[in-house]
N, C-alpha and C. Protein backbone atom coordinates (compact mmCIF):
# COMPACT_ATOMS: atom_id res chain seq x y z
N UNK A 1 -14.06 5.55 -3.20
CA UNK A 1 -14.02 4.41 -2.29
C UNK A 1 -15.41 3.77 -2.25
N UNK A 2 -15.22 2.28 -2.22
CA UNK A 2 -16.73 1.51 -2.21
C UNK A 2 -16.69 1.49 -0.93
N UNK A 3 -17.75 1.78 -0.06
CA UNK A 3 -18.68 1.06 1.60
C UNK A 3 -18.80 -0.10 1.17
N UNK A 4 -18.46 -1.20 1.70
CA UNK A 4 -19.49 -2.77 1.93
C UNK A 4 -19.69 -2.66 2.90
N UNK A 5 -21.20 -3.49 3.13
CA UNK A 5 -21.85 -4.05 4.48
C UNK A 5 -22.13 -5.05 4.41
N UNK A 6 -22.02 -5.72 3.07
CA UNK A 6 -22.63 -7.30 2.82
C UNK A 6 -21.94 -8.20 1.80
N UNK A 7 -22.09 -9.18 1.48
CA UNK A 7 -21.46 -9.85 0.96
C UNK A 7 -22.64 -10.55 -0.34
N UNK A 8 -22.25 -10.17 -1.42
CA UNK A 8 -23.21 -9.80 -2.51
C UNK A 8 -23.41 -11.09 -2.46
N UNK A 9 -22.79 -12.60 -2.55
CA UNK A 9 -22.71 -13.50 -3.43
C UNK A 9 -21.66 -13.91 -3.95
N UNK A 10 -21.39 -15.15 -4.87
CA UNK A 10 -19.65 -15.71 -4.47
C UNK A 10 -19.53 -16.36 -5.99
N UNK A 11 -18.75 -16.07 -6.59
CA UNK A 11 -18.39 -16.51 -8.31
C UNK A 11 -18.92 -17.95 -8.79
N UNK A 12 -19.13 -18.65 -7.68
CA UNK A 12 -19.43 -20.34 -7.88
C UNK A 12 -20.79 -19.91 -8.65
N UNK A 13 -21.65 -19.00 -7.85
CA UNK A 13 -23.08 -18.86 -8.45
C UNK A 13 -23.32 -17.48 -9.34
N UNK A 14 -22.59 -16.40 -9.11
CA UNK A 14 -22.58 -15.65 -9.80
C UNK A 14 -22.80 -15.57 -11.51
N UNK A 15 -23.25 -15.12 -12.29
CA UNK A 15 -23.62 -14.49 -13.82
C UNK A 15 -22.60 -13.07 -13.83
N UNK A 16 -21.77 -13.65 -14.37
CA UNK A 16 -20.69 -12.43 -14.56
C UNK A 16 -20.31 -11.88 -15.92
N UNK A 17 -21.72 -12.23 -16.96
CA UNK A 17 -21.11 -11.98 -18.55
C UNK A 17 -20.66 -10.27 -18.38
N UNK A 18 -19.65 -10.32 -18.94
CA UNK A 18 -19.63 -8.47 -19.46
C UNK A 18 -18.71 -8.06 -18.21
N UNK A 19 -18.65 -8.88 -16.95
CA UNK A 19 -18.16 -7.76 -16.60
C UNK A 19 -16.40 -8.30 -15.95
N UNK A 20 -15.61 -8.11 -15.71
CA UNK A 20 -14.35 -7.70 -15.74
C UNK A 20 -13.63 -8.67 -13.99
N UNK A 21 -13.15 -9.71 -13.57
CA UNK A 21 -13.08 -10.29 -12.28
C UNK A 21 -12.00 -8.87 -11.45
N UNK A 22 -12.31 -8.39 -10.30
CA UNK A 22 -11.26 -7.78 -10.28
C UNK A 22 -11.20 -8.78 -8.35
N UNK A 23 -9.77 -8.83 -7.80
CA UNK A 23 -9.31 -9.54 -6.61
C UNK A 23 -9.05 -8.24 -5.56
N UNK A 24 -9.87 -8.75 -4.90
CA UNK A 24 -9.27 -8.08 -3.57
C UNK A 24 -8.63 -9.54 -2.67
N UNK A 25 -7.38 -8.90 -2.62
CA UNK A 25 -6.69 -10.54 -1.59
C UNK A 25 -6.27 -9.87 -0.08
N UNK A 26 -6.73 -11.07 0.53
CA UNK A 26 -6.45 -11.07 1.97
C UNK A 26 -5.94 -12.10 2.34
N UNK A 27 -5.33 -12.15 3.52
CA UNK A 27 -4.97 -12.92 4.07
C UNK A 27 -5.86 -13.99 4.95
N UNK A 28 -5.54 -15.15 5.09
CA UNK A 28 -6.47 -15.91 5.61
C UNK A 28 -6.95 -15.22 6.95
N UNK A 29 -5.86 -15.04 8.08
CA UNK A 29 -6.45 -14.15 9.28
C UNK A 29 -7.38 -12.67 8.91
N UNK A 30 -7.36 -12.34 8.27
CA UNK A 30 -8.34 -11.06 8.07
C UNK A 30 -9.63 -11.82 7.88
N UNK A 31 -9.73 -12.93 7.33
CA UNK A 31 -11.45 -13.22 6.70
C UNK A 31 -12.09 -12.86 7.71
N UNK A 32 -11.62 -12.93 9.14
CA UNK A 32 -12.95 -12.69 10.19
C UNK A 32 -13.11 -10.92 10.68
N UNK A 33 -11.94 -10.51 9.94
CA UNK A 33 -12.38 -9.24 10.34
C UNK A 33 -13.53 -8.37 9.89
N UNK A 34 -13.63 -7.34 10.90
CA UNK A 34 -15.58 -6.92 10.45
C UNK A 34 -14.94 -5.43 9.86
N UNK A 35 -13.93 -5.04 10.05
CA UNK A 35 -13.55 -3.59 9.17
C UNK A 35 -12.45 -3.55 8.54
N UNK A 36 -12.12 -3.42 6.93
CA UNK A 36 -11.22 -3.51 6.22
C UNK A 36 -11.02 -2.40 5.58
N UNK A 37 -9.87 -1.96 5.44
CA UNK A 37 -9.88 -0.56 4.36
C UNK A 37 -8.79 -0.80 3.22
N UNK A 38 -8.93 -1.33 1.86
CA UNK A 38 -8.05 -1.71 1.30
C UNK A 38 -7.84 -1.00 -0.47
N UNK A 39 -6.77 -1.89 -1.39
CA UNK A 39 -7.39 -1.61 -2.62
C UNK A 39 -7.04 -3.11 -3.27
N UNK A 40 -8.05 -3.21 -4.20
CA UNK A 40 -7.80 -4.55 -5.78
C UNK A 40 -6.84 -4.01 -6.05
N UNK A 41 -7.02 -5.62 -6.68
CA UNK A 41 -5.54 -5.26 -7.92
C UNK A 41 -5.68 -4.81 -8.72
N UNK A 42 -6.81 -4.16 -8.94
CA UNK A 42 -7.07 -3.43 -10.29
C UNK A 42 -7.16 -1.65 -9.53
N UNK A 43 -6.85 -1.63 -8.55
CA UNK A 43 -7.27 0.31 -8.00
C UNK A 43 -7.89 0.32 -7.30
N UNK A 44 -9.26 -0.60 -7.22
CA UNK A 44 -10.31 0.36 -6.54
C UNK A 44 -10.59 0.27 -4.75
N UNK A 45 -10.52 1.19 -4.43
CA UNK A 45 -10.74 1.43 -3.27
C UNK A 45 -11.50 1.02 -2.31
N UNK A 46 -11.58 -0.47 -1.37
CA UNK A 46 -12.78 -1.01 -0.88
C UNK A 46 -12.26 -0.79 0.52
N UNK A 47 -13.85 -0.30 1.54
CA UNK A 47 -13.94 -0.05 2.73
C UNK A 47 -15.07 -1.08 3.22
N UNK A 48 -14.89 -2.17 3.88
CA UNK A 48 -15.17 -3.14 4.44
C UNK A 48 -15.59 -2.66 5.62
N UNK A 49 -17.11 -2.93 6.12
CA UNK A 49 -17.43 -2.83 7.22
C UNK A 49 -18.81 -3.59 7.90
N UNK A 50 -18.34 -4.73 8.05
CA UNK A 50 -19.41 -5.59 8.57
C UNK A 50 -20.09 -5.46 10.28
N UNK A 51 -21.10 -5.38 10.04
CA UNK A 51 -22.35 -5.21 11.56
C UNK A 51 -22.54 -6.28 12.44
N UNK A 52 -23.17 -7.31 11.57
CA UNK A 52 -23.52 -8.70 12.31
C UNK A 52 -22.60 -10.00 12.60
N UNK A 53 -23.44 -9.98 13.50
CA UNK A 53 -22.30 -10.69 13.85
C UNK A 53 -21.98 -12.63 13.00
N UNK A 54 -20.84 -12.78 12.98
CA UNK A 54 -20.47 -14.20 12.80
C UNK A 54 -20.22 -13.75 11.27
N UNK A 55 -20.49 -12.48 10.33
CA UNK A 55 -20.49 -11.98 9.35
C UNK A 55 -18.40 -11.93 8.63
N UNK A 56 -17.98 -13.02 7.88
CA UNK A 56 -16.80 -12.90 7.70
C UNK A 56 -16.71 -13.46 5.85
N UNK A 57 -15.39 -13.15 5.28
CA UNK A 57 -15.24 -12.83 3.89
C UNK A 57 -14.81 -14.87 3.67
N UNK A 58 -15.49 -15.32 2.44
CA UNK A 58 -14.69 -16.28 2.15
C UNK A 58 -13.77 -16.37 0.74
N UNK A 59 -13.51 -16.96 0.20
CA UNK A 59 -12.88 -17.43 -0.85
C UNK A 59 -14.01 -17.01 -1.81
N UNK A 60 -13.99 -16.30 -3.38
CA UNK A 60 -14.55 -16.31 -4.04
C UNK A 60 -15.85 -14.99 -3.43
N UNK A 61 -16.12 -14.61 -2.71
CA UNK A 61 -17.25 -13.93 -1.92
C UNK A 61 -17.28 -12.63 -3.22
N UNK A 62 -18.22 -11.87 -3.82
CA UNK A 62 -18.76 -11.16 -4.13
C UNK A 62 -19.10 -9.82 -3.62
N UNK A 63 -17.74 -8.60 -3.16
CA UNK A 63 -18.11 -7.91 -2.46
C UNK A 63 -18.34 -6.59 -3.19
N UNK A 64 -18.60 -6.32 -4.31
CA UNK A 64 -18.96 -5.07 -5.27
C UNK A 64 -19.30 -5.27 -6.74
N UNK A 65 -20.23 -5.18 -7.02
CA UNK A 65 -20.45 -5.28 -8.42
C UNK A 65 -20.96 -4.03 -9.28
N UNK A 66 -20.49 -3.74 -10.19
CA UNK A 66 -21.09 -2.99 -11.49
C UNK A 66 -21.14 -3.18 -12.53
N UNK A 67 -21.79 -2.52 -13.14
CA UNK A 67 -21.78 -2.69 -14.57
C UNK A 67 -20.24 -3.65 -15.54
N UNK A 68 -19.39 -2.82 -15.02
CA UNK A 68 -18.07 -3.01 -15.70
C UNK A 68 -17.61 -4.19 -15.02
N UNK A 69 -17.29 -4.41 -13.67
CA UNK A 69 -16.42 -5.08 -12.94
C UNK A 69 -17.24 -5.58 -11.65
N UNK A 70 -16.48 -6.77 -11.12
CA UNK A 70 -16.94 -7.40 -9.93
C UNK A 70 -15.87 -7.83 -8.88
N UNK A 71 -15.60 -7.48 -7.88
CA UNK A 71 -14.53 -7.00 -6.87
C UNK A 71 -15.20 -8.77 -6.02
N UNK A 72 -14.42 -9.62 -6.17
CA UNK A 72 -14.06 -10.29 -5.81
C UNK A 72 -12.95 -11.02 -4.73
N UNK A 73 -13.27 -11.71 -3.75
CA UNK A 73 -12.26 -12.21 -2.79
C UNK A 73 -11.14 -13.09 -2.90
N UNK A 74 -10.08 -13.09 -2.26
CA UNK A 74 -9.00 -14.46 -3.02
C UNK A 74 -8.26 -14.29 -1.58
N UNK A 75 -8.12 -15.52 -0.73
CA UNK A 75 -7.47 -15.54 0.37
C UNK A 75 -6.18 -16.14 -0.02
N UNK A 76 -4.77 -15.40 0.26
CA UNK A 76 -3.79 -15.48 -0.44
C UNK A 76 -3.31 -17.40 0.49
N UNK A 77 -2.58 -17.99 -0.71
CA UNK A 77 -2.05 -19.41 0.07
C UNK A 77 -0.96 -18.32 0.74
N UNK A 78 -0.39 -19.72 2.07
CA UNK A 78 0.39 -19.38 2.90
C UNK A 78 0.88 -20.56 3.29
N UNK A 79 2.39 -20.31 4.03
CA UNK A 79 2.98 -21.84 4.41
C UNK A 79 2.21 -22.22 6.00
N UNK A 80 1.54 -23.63 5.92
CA UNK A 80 0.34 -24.16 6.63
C UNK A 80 1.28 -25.66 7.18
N UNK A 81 0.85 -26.31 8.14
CA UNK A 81 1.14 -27.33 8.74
C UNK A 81 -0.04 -28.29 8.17
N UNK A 82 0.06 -29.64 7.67
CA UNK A 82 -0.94 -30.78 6.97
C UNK A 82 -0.92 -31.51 7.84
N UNK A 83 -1.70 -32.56 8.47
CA UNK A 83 -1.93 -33.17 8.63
C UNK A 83 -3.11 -34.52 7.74
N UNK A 84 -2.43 -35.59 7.78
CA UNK A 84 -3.67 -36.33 6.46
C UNK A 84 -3.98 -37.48 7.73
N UNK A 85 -5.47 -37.59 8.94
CA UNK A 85 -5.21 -38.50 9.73
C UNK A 85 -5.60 -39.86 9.15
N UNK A 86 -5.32 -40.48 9.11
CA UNK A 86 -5.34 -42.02 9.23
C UNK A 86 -6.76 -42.51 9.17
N UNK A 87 -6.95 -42.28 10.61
CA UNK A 87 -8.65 -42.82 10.75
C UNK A 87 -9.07 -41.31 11.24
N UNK A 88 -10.78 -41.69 12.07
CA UNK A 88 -11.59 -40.82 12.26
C UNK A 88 -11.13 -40.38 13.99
N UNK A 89 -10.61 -41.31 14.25
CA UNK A 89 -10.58 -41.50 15.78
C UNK A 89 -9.53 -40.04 16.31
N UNK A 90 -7.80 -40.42 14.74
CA UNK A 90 -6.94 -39.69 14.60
C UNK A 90 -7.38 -38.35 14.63
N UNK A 91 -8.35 -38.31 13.43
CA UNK A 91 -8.92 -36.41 12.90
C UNK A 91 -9.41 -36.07 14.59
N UNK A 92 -10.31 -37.09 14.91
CA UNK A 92 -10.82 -36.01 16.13
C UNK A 92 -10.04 -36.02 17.20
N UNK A 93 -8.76 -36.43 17.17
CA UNK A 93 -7.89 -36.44 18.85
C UNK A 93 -7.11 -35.20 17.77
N UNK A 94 -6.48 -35.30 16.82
CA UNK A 94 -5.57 -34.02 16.55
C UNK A 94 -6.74 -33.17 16.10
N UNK A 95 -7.45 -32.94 16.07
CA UNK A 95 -8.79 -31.37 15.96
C UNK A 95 -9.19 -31.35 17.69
N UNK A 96 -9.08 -31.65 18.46
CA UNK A 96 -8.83 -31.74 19.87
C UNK A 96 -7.86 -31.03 20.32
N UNK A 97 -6.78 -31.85 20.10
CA UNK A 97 -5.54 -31.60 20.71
C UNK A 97 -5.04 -29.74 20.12
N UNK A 98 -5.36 -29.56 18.50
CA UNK A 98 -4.89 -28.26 17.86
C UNK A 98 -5.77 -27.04 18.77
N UNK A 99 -7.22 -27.70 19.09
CA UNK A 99 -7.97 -27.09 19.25
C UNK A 99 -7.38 -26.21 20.92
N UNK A 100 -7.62 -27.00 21.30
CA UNK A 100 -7.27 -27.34 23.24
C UNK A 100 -6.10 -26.11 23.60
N UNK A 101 -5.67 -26.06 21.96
CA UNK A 101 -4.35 -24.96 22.23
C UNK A 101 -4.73 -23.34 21.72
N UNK A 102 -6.06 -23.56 21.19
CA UNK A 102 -6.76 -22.44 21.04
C UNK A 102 -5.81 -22.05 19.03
N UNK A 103 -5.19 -22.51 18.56
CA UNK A 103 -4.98 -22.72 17.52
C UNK A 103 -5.90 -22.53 16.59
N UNK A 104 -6.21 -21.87 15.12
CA UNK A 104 -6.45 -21.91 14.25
C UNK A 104 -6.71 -23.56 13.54
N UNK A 105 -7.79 -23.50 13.30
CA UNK A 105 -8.18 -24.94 12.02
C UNK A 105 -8.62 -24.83 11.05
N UNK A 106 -8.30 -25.61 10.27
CA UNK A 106 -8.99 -25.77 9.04
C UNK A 106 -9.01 -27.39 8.44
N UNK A 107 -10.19 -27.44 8.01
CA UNK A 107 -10.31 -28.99 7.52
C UNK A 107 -10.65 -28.70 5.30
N UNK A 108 -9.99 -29.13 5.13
CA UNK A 108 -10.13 -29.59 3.65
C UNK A 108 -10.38 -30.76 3.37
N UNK A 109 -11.24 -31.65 2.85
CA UNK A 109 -11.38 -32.73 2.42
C UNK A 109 -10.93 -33.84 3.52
N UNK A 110 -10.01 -34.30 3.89
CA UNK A 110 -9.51 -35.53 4.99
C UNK A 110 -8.53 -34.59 5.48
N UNK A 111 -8.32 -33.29 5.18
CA UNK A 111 -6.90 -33.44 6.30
C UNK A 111 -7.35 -32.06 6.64
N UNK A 112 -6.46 -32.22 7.44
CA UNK A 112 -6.50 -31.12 8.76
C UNK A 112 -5.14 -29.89 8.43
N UNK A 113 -5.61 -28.43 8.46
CA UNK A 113 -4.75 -27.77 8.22
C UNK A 113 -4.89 -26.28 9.45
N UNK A 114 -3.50 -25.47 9.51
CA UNK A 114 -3.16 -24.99 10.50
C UNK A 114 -1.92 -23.88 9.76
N UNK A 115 -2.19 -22.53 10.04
CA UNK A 115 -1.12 -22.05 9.73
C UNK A 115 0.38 -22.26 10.31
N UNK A 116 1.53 -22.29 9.64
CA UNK A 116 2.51 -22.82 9.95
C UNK A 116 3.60 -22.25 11.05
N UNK A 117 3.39 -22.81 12.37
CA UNK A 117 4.29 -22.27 13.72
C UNK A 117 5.43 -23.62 13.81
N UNK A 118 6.69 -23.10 13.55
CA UNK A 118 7.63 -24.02 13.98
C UNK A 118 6.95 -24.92 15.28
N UNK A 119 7.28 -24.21 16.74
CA UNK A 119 7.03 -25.52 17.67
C UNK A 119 5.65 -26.39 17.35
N UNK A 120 4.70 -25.91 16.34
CA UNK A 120 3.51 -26.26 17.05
C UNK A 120 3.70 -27.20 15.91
N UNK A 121 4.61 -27.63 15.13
CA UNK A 121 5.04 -28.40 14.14
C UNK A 121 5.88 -30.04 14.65
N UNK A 122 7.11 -29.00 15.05
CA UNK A 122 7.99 -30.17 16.24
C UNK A 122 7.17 -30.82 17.01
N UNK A 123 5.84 -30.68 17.82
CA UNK A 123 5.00 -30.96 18.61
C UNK A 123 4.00 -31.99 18.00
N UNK A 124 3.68 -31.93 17.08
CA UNK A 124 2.69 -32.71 16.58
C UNK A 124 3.53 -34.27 16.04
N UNK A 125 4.82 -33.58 15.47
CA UNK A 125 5.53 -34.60 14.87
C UNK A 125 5.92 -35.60 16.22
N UNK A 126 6.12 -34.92 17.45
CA UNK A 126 6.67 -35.76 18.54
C UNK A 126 5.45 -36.49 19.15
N UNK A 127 4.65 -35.69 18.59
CA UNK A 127 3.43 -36.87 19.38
C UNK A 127 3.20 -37.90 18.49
N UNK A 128 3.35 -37.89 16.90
CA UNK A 128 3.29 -39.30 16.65
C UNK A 128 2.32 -38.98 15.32
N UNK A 129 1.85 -37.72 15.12
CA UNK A 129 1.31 -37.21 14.18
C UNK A 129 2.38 -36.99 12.86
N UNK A 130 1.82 -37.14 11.61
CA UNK A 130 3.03 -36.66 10.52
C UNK A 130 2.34 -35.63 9.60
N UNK A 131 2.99 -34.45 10.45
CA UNK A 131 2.63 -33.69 9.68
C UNK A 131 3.43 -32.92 8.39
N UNK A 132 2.99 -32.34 7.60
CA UNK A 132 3.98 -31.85 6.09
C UNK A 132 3.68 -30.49 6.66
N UNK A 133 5.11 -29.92 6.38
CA UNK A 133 4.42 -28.52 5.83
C UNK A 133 4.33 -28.02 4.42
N UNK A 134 3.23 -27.26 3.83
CA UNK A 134 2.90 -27.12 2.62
C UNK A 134 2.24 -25.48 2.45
N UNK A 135 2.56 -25.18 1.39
CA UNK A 135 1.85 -23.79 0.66
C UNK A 135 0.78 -23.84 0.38
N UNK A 136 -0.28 -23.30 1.38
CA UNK A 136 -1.89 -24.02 0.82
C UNK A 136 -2.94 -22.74 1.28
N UNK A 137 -4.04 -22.69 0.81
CA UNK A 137 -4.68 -21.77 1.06
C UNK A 137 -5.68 -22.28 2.40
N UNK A 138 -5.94 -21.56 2.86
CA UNK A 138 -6.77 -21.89 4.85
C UNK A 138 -8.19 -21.46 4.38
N UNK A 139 -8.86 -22.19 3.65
CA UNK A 139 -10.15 -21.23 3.60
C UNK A 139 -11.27 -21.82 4.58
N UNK A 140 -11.35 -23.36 4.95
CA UNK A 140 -12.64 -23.67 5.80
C UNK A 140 -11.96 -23.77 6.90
N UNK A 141 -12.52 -22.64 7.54
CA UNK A 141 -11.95 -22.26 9.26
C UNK A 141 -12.93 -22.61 9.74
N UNK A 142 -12.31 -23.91 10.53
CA UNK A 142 -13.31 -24.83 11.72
C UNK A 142 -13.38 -23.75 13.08
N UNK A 143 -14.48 -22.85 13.07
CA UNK A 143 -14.13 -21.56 14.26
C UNK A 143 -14.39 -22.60 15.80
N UNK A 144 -14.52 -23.75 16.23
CA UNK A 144 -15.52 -24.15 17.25
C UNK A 144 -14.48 -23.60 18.35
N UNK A 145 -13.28 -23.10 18.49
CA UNK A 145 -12.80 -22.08 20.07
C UNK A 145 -13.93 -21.31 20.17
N UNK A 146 -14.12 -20.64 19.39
CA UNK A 146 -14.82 -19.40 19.72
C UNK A 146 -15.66 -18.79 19.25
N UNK A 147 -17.02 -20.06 19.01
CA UNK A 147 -18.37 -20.12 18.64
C UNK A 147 -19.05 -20.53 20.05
N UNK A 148 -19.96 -19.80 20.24
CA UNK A 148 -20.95 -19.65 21.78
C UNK A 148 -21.06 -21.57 21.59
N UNK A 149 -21.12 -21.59 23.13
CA UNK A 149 -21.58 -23.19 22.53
C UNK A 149 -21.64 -23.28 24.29
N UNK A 150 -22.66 -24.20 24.60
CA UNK A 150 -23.18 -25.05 25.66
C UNK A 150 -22.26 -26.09 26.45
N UNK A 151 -22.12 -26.18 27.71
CA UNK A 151 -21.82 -27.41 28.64
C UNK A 151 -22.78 -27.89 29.13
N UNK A 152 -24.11 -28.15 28.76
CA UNK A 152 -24.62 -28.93 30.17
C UNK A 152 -26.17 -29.28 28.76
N UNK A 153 -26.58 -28.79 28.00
CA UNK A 153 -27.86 -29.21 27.58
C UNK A 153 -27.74 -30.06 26.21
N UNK A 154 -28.78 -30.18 25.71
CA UNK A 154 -28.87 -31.47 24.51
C UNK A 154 -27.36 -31.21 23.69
N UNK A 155 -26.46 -30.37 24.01
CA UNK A 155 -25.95 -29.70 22.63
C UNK A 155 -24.72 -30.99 22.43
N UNK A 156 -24.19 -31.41 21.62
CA UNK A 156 -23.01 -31.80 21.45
C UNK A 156 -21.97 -30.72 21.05
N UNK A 157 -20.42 -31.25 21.39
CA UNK A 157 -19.20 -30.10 20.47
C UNK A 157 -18.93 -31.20 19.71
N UNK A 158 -18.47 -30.54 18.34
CA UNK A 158 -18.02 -31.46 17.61
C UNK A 158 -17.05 -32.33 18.04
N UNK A 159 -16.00 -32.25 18.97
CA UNK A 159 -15.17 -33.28 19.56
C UNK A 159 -16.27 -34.44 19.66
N UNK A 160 -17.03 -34.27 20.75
CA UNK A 160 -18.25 -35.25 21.09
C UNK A 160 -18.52 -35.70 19.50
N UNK A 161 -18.89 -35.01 18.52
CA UNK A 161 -19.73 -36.18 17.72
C UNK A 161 -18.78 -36.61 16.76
N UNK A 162 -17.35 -36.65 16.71
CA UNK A 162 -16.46 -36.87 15.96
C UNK A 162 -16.15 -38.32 16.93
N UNK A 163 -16.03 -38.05 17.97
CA UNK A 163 -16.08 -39.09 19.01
C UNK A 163 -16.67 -40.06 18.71
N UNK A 164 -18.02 -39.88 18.87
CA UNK A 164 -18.85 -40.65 18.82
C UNK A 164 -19.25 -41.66 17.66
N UNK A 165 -18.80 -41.03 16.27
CA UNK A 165 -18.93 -41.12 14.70
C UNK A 165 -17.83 -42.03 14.62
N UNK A 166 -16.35 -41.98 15.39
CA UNK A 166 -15.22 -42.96 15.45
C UNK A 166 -15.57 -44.22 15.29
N UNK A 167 -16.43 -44.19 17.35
CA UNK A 167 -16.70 -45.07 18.05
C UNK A 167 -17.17 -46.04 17.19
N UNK A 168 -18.94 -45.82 16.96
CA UNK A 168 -19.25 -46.08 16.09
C UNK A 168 -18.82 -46.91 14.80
N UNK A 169 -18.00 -46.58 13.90
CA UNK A 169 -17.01 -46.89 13.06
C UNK A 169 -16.85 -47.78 13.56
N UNK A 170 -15.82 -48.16 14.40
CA UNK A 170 -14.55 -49.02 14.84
C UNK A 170 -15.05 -49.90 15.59
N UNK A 171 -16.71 -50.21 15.69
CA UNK A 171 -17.10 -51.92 16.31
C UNK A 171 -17.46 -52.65 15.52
């Protein structure tokens, strides 16, 4: 069995001549977990155990290397709710509204994604939102529920500067 405590580095930048890709896949909800006990698809035995905090697995992440092989991450796709908003005004009232419900986010490129809950589907569609559902992988998890964050000093939440970035826009 391999120990991890860290996260070596991620295939985008990696030098991998010689040695062998092997996948450890998870599910999008595990990336934030800090203790994993699993195996690749190739056998090998990985024991995941992260300390620090805010410390979570992404897409591609680098969690064992040797000589032979490099134990690699792959967050499996899953059926997800799309949203593609319109304008800026749209993204930040539905990243609001998903949010407000303590919901899971994810933003890819212009659209907004969410693992896939029937009502929370019917709901979006009745408010006027069109959303698809689609087989997609969740990898940039917008965490702002439940990242420490300020009411009262210089700080903005991203609602605020998505807000504001609209506003802006649209005079």
């Amino acid at each position: 069995m391999r120990i991890i405590n860290d996260v070596l580095g991620n295939l985008a930048t990696w030098s991998s001549e010689g040695q062998a890709v092997d996948l450890l896949e998870i599910e999008w909800f595990e990336s934030a977990k800090k203790i994993h006990r699993r195996f690749t698809n190739g056998g090998v035995e990985i024991a995941i155990k992260f300390m620090r905090e805010g410390q979570r697995l992404r897409q591609n992440d680098i969690v064992y290397a040797d000589a032979e092989r490099i134990v690699s991450v792959h967050i499996k796709p899953c059926e997800a709710i799309v949203i593609s908003p319109a304008t800026m005004l749209e993204m930040g009232t539905v990243c609001y509204e998903i949010g407000n419900k303590h919901m899971p986010l994810f933003i890819d490129d212009d659209q907004v994604l969410m693992p896939f809950e029937e009502p929370m589907f019917r709901w979006l569609r009745a408010s006027g939102y069109k959303p698809e559902k689609q087989v997609r992988q969740l990898l940039n998890w917008l965490k702002s529920n439940v990242e420490p964050h300020g009411h009262g000093g210089s700080e903005q939440s991203l609602f605020s500067k998505i807000i504001n970035l609209a506003s802006s826009v649209s005079k």
